[in-house]
PDB file of N, CA and C in Angstrom:
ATOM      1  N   UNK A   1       0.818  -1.201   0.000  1.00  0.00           N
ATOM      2  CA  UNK A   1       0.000   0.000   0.000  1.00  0.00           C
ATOM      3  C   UNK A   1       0.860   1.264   0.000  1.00  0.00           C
ATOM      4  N   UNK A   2       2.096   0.981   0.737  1.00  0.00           N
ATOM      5  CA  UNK A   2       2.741   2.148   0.882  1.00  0.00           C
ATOM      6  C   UNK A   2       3.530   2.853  -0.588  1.00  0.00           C
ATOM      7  N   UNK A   3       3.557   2.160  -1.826  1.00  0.00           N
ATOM      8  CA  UNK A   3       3.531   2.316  -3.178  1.00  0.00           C
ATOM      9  C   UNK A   3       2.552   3.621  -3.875  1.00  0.00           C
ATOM     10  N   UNK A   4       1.175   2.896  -3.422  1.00  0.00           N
ATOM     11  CA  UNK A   4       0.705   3.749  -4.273  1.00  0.00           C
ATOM     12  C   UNK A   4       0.143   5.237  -3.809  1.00  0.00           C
ATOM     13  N   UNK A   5       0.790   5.481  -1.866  1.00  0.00           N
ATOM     14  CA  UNK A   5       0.716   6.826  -1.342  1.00  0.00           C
ATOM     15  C   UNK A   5       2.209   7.518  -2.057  1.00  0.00           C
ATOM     16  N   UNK A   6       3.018   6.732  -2.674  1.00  0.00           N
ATOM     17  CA  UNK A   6       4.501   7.544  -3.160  1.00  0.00           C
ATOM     18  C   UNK A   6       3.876   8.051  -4.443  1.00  0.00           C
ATOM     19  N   UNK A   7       3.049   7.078  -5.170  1.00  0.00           N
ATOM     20  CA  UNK A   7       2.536   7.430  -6.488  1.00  0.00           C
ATOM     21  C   UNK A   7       1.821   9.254  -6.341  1.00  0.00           C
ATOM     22  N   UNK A   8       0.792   8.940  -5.355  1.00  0.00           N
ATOM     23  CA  UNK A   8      -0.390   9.615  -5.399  1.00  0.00           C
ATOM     24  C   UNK A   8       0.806  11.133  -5.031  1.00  0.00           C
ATOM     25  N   UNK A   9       1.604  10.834  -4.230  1.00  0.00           N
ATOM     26  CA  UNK A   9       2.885  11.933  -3.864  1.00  0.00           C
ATOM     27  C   UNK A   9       3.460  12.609  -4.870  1.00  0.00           C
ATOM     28  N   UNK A  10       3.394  11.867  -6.006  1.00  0.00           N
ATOM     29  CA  UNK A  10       4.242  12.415  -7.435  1.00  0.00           C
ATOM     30  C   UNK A  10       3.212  13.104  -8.092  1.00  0.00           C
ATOM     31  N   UNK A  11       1.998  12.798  -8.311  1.00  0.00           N
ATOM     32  CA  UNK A  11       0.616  13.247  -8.587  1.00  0.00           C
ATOM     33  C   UNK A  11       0.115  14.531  -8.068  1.00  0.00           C
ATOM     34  N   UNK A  12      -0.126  14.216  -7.259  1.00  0.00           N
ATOM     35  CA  UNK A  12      -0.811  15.591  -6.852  1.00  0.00           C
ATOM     36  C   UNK A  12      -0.272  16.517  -5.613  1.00  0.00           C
ATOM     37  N   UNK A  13      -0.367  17.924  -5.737  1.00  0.00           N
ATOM     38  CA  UNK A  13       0.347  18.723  -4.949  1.00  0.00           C
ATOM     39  C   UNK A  13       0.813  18.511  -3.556  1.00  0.00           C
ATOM     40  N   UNK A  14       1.885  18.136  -2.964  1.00  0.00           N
ATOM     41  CA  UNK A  14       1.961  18.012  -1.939  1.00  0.00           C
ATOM     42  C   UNK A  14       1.516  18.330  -0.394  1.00  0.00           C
ATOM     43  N   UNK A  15       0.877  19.835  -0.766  1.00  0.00           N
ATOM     44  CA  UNK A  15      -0.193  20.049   0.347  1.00  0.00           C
ATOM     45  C   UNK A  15      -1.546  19.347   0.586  1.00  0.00           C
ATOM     46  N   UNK A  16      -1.877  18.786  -0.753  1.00  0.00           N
ATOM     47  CA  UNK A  16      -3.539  17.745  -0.453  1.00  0.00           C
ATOM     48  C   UNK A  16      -2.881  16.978   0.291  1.00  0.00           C
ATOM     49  N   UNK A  17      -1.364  16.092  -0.195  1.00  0.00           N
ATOM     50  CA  UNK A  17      -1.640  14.799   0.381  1.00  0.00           C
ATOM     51  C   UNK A  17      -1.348  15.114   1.551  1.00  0.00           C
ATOM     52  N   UNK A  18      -0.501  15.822   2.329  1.00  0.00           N
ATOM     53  CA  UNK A  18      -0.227  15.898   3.452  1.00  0.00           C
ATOM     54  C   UNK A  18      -1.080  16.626   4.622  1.00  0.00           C
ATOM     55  N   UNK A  19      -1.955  17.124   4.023  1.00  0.00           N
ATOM     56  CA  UNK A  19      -3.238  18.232   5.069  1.00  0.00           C
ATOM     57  C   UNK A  19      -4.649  17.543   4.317  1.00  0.00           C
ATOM     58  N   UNK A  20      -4.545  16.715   3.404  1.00  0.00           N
ATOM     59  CA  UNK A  20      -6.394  16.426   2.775  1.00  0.00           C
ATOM     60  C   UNK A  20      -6.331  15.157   2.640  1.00  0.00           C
ATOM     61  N   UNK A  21      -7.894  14.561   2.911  1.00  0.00           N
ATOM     62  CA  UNK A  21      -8.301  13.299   2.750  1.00  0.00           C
ATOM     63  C   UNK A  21      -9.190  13.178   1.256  1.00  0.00           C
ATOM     64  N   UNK A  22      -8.650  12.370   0.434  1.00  0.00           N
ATOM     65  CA  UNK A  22      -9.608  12.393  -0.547  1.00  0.00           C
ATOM     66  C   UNK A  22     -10.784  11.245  -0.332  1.00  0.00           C
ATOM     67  N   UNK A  23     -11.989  12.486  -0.560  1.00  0.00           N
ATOM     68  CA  UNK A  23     -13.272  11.654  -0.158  1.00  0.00           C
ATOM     69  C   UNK A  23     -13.609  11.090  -0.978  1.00  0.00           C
ATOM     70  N   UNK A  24     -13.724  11.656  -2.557  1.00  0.00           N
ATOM     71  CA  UNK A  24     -14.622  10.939  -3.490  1.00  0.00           C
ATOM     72  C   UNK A  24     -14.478  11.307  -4.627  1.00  0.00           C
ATOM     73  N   UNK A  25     -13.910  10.837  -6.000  1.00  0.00           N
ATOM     74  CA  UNK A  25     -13.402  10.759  -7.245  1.00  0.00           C
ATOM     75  C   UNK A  25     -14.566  10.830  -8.339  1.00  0.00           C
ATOM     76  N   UNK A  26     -14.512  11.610  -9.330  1.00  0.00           N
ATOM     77  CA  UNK A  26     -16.390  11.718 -10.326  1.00  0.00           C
ATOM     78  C   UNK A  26     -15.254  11.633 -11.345  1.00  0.00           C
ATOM     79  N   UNK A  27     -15.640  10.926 -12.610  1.00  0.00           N
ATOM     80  CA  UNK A  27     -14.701  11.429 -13.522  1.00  0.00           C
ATOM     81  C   UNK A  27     -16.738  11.693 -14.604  1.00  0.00           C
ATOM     82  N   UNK A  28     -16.475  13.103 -15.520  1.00  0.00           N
ATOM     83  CA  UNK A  28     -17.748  13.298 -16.788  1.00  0.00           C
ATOM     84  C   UNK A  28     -17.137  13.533 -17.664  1.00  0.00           C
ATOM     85  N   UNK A  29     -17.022  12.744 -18.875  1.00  0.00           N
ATOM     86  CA  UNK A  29     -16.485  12.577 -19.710  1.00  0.00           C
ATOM     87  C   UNK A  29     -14.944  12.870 -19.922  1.00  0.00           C
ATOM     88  N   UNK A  30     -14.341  13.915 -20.275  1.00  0.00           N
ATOM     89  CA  UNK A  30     -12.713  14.424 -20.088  1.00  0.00           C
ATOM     90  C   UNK A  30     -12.673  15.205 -18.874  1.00  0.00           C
ATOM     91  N   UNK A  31     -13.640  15.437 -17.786  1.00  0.00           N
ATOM     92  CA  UNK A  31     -13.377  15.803 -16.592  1.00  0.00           C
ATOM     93  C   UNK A  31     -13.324  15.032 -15.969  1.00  0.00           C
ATOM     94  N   UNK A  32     -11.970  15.166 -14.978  1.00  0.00           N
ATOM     95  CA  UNK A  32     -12.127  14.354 -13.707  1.00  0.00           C
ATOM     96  C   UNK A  32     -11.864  15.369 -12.145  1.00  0.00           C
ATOM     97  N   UNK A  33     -13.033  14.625 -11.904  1.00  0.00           N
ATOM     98  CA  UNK A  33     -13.608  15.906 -10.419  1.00  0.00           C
ATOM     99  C   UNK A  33     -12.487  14.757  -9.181  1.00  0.00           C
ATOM    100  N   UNK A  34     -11.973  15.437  -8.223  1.00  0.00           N
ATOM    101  CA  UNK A  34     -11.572  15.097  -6.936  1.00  0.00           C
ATOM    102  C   UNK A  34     -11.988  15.701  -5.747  1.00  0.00           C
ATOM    103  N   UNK A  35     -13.028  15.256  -5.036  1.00  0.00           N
ATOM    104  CA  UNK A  35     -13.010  15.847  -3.815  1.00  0.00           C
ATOM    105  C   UNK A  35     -12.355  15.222  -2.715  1.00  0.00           C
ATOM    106  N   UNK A  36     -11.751  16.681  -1.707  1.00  0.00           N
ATOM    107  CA  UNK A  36     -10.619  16.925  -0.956  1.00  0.00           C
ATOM    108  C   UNK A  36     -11.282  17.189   0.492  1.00  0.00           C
ATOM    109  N   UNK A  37     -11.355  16.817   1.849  1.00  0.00           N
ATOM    110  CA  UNK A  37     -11.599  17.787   2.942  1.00  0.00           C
ATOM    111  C   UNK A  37     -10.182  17.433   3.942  1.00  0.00           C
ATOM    112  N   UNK A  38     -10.008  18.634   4.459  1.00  0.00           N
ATOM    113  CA  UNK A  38      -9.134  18.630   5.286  1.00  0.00           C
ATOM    114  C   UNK A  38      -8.850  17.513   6.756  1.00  0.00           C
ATOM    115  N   UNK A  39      -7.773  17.392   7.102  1.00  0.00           N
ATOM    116  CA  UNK A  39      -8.205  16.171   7.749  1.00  0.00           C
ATOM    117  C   UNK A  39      -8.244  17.138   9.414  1.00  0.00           C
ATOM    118  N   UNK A  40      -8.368  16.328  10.336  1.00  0.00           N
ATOM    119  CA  UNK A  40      -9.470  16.456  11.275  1.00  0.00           C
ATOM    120  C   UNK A  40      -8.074  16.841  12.473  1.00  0.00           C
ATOM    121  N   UNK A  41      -7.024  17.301  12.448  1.00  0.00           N
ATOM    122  CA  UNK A  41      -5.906  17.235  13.038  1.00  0.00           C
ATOM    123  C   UNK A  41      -5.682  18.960  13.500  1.00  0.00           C
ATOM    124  N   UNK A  42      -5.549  18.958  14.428  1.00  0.00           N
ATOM    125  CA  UNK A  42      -5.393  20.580  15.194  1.00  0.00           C
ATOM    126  C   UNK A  42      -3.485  20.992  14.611  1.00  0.00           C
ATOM    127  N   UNK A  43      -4.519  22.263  13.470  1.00  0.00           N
ATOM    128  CA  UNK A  43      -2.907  22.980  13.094  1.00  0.00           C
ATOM    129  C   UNK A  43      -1.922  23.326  14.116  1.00  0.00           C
ATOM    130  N   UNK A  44      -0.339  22.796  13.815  1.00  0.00           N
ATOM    131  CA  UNK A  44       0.479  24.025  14.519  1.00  0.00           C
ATOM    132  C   UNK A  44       0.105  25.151  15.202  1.00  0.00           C
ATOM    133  N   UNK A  45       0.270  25.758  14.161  1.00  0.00           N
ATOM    134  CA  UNK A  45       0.004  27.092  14.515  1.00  0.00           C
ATOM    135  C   UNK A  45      -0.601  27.376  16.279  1.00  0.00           C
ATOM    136  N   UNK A  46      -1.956  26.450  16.145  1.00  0.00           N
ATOM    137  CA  UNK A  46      -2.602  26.335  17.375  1.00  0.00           C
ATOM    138  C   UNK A  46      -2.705  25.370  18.673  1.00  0.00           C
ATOM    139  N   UNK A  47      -1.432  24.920  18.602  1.00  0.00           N
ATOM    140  CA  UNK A  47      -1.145  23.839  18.905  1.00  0.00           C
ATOM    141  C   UNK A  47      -1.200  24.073  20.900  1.00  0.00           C
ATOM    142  N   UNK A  48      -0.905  25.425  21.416  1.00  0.00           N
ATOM    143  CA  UNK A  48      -1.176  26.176  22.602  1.00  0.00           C
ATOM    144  C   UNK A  48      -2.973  26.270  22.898  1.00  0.00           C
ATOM    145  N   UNK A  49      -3.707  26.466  21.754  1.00  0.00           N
ATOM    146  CA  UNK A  49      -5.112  26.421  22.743  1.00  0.00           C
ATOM    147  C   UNK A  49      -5.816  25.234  22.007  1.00  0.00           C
ATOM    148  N   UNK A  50      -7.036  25.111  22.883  1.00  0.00           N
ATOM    149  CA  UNK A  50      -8.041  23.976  23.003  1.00  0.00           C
ATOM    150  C   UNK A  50      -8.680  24.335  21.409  1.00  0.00           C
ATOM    151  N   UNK A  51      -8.997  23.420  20.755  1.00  0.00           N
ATOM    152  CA  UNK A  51     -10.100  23.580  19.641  1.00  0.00           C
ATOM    153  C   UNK A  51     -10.614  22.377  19.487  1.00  0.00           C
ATOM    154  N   UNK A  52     -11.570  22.248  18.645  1.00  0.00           N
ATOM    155  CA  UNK A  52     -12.743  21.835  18.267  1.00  0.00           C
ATOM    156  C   UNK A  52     -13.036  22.065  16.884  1.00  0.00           C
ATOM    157  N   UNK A  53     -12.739  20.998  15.973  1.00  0.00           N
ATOM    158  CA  UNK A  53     -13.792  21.011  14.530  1.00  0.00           C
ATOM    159  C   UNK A  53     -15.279  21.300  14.788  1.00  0.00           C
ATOM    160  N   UNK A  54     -15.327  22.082  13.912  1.00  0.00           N
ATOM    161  CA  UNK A  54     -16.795  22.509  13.835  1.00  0.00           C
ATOM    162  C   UNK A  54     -17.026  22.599  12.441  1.00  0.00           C
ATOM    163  N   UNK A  55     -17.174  21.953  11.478  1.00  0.00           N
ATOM    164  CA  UNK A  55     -17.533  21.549  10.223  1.00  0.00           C
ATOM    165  C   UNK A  55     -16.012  21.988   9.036  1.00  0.00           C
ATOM    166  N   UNK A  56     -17.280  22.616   8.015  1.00  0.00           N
ATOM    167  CA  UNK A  56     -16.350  23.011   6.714  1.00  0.00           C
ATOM    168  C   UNK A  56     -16.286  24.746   6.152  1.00  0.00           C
ATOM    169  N   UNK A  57     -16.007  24.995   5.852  1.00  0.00           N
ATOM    170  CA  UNK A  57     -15.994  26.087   4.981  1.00  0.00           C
ATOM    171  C   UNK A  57     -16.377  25.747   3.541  1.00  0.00           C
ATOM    172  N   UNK A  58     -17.241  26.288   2.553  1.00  0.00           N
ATOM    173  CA  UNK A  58     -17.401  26.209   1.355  1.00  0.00           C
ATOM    174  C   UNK A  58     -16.209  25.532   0.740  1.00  0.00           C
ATOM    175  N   UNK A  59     -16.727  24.647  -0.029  1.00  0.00           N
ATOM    176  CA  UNK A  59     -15.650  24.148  -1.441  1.00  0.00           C
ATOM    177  C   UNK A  59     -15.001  24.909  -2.021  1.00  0.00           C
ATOM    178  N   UNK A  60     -14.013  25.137  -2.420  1.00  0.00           N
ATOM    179  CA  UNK A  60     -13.279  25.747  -3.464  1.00  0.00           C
ATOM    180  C   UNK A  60     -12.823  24.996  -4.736  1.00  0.00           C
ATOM    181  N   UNK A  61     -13.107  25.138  -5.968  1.00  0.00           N
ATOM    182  CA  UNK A  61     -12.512  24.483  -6.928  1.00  0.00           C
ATOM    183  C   UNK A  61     -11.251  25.256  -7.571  1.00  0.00           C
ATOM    184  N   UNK A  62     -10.086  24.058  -7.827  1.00  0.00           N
ATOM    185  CA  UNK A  62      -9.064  24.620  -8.386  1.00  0.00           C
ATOM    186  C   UNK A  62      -8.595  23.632  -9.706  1.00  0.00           C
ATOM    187  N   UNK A  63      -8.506  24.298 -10.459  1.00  0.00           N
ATOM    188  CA  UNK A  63      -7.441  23.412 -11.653  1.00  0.00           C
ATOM    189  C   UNK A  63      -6.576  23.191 -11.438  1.00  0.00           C
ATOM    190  N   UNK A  64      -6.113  21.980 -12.209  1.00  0.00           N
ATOM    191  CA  UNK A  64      -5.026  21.308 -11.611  1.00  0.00           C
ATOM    192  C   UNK A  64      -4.073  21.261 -13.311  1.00  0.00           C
ATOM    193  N   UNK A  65      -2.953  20.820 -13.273  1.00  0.00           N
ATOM    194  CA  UNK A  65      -2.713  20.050 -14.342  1.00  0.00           C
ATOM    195  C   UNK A  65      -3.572  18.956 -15.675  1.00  0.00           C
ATOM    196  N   UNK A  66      -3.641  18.711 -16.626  1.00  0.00           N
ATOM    197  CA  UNK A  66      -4.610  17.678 -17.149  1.00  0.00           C
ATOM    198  C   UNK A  66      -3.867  16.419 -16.440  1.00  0.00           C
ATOM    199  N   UNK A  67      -4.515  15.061 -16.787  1.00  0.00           N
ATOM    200  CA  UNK A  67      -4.008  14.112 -16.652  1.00  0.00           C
ATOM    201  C   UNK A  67      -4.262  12.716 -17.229  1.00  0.00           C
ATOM    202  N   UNK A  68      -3.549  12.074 -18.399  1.00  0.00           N
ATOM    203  CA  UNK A  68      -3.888  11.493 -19.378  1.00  0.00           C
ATOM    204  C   UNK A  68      -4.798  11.736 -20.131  1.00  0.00           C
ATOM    205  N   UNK A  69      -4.925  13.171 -20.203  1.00  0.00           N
ATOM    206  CA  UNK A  69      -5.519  13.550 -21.638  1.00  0.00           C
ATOM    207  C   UNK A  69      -7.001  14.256 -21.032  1.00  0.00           C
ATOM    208  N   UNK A  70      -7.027  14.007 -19.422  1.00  0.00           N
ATOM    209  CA  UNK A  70      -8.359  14.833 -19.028  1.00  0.00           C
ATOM    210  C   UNK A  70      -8.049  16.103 -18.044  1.00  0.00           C
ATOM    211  N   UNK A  71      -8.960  17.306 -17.994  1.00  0.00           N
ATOM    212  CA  UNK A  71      -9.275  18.046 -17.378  1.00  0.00           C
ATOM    213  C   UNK A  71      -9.321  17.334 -15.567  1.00  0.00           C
ATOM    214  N   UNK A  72      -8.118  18.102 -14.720  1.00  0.00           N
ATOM    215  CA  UNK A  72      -8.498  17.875 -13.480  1.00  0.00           C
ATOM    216  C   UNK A  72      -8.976  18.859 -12.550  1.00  0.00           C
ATOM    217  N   UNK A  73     -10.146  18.773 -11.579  1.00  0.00           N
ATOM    218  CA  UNK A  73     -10.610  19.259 -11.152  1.00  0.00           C
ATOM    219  C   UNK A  73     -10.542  19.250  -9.981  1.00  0.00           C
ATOM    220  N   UNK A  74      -9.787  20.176  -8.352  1.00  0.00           N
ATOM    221  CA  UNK A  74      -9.544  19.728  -6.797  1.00  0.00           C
ATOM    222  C   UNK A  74     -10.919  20.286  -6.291  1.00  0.00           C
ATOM    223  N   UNK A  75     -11.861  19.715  -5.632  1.00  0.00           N
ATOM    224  CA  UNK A  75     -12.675  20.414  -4.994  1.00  0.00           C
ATOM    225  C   UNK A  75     -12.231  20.464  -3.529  1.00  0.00           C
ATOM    226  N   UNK A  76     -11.682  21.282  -2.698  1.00  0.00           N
ATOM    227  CA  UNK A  76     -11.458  21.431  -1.354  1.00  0.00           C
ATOM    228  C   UNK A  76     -12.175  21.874  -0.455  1.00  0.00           C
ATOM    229  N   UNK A  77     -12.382  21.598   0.456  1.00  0.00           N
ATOM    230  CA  UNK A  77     -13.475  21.660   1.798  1.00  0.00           C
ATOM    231  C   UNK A  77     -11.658  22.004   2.826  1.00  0.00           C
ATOM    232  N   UNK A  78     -12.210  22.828   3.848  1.00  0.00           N
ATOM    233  CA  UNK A  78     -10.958  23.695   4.532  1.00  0.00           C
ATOM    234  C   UNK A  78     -12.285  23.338   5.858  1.00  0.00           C
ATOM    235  N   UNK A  79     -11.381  23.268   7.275  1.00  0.00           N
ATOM    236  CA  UNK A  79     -11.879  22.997   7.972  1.00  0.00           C
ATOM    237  C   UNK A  79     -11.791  24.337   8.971  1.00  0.00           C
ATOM    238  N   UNK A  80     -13.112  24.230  10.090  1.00  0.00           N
ATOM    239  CA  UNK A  80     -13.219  25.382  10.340  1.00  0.00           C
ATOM    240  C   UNK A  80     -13.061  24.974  12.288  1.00  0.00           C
ATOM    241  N   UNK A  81     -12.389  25.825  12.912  1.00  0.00           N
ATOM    242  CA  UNK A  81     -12.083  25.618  13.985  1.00  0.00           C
ATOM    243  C   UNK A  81     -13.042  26.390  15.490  1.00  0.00           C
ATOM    244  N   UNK A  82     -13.009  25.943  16.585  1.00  0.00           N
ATOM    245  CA  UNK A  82     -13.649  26.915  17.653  1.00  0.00           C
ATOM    246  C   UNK A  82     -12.933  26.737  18.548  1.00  0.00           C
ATOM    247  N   UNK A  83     -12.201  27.827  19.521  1.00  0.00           N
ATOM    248  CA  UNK A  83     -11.500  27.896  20.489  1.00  0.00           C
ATOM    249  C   UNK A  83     -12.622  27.441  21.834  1.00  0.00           C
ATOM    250  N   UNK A  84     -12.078  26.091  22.301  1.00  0.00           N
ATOM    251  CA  UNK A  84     -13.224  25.987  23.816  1.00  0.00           C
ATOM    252  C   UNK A  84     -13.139  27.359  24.151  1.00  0.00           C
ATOM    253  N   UNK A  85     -12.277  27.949  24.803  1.00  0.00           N
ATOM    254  CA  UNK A  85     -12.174  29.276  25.797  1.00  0.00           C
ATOM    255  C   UNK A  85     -13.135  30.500  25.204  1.00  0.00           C
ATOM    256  N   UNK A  86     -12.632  30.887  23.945  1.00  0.00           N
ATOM    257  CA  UNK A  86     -12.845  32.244  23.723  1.00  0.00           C
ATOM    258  C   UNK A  86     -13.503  31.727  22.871  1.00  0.00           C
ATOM    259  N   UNK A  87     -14.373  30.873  21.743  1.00  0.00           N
ATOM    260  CA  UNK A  87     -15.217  31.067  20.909  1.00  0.00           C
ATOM    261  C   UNK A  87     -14.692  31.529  20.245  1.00  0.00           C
ATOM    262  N   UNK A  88     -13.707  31.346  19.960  1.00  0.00           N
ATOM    263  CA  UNK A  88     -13.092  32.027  18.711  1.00  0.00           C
ATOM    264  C   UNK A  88     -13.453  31.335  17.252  1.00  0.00           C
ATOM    265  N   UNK A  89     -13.298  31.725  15.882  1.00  0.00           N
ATOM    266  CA  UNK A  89     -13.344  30.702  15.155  1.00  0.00           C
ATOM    267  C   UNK A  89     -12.027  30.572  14.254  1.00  0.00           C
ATOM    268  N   UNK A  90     -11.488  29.868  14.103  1.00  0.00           N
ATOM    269  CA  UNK A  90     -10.462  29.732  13.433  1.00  0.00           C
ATOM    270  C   UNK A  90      -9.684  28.871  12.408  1.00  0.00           C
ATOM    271  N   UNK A  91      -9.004  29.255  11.536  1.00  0.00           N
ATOM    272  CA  UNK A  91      -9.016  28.359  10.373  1.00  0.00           C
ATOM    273  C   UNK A  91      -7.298  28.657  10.132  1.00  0.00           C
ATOM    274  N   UNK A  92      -6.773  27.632   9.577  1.00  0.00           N
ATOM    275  CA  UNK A  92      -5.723  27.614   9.054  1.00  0.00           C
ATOM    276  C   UNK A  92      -5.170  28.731   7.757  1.00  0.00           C
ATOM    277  N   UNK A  93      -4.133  29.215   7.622  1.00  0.00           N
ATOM    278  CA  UNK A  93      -4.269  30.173   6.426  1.00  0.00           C
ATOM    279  C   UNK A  93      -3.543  29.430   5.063  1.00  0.00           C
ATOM    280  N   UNK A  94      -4.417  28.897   4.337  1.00  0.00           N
ATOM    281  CA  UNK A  94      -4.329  28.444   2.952  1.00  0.00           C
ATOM    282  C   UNK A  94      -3.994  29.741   1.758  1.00  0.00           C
ATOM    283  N   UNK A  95      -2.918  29.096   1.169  1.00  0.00           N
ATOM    284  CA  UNK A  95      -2.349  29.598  -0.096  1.00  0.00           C
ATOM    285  C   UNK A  95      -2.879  28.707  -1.546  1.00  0.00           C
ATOM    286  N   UNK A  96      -3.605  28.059  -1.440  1.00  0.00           N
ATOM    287  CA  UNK A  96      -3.825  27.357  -2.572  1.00  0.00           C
ATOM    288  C   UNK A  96      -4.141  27.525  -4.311  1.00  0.00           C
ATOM    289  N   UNK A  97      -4.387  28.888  -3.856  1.00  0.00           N
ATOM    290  CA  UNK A  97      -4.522  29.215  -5.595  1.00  0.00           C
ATOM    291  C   UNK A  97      -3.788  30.511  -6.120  1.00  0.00           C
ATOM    292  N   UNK A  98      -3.212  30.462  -7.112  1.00  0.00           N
ATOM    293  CA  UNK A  98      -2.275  31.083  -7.480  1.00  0.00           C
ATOM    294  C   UNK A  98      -3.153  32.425  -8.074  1.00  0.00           C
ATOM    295  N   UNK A  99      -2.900  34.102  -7.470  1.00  0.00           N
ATOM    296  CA  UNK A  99      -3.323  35.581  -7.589  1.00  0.00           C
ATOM    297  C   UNK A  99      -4.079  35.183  -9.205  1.00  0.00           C
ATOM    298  N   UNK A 100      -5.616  35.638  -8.939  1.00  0.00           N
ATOM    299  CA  UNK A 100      -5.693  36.310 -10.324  1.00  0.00           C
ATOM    300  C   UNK A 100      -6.241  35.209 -10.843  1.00  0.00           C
ATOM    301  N   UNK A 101      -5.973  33.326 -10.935  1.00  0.00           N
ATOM    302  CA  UNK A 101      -6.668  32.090 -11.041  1.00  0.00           C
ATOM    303  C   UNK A 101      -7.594  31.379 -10.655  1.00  0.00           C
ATOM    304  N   UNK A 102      -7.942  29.893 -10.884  1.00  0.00           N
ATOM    305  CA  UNK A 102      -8.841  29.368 -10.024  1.00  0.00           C
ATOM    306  C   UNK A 102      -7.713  28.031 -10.439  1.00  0.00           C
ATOM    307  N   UNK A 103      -6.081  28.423 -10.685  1.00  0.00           N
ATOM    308  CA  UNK A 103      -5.678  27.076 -10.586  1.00  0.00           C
ATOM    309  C   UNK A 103      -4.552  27.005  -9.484  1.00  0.00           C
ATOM    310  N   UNK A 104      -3.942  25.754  -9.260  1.00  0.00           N
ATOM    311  CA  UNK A 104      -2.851  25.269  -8.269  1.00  0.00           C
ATOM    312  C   UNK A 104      -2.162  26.627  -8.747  1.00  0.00           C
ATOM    313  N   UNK A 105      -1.044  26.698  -7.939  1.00  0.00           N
ATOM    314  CA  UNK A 105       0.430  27.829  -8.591  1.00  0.00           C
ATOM    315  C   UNK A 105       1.085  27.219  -9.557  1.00  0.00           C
ATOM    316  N   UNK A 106       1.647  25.658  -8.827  1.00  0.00           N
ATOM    317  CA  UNK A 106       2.217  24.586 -10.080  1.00  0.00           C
ATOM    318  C   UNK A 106       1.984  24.719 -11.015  1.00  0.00           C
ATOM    319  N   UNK A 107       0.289  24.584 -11.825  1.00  0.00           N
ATOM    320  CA  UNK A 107       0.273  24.424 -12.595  1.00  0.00           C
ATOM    321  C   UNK A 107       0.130  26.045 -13.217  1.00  0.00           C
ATOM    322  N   UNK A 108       0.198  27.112 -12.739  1.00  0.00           N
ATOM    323  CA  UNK A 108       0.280  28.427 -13.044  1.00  0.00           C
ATOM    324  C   UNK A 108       1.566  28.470 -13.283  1.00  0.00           C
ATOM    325  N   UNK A 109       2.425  28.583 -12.755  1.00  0.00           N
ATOM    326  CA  UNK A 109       4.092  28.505 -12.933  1.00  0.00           C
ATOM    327  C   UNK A 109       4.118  27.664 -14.499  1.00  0.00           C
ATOM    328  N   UNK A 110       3.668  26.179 -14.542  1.00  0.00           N
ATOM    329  CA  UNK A 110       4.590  25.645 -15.914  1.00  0.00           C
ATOM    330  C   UNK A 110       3.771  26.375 -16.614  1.00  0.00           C
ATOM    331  N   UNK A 111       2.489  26.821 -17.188  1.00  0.00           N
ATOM    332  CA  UNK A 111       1.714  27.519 -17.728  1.00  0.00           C
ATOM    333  C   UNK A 111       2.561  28.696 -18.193  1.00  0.00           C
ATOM    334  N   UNK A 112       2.839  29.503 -17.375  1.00  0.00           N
ATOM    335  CA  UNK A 112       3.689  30.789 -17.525  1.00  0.00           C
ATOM    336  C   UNK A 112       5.010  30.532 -18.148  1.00  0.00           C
ATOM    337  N   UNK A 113       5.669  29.120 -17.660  1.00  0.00           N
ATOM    338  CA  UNK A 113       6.865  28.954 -18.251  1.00  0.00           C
ATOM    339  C   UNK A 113       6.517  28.387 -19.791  1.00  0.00           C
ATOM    340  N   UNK A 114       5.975  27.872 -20.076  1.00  0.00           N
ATOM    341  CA  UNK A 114       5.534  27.135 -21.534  1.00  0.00           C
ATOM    342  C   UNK A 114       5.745  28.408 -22.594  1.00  0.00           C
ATOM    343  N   UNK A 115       4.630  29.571 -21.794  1.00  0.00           N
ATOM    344  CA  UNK A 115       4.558  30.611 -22.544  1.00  0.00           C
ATOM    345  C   UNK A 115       5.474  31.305 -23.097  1.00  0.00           C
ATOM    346  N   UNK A 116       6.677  31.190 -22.544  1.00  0.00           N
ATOM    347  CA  UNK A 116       7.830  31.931 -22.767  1.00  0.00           C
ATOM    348  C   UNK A 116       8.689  31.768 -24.217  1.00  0.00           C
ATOM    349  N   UNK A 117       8.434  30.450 -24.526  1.00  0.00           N
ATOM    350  CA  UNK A 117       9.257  29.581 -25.224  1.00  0.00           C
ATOM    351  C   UNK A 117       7.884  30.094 -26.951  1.00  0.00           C
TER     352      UNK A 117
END
């Protein structure tokens, strides 16, 4: 098993695999949809106070690279936090889409580099 988490490692951006659980795969015709939710693990960052999952934040869709010839699609769910003490609500700060897109940076970067040539 531990094979095809190295695969999925070469595949897709290293922040899904390491912060997202993939829930559920759609492929419609040359699209293929991936949905992503964050996994259930108290960020760094907050690693000093008490929290509590308290659901999701809206989906975000991002383009990805194609892949064998289809359109890929990340749908991400970002998880949303509550401080026991203060009621606070709090969320991790995601960089995931590259200024100005609705795709990865990766695939904004080779995009930009292709162009050059």
């Amino acid at each position: 098993m531990e094979g095809y988490l190295d695969l999925i490692k070469m595949i897709l951006p290293e922040i899904l695999v390491a912060h997202f659980d993939l829930v559920a795969t759609k492929k419609e015709g040359e699209k293929l949809h991936l949905y992503f939710e964050e996994k259930n693990k108290v960020p760094e960052e907050f690693n000093s106070r008490q929290l509590i999952s308290k659901g999701f934040h809206k989906s975000i869709t991002v383009q990805d690279f194609p892949l064998k010839g289809m359109f890929v699609f990340f749908h991400i769910k970002r998880r949303r936090w509550t401080d026991k003490k203060s009621s606070e609500i709090l969320q991790r700060d995601w960089t995931l889409v590259a200024n100005g897109t609705r795709m990865t940076k990766e695939f904004a970067a080779f995009l930009k580099s292709i162009n050059r040539y």
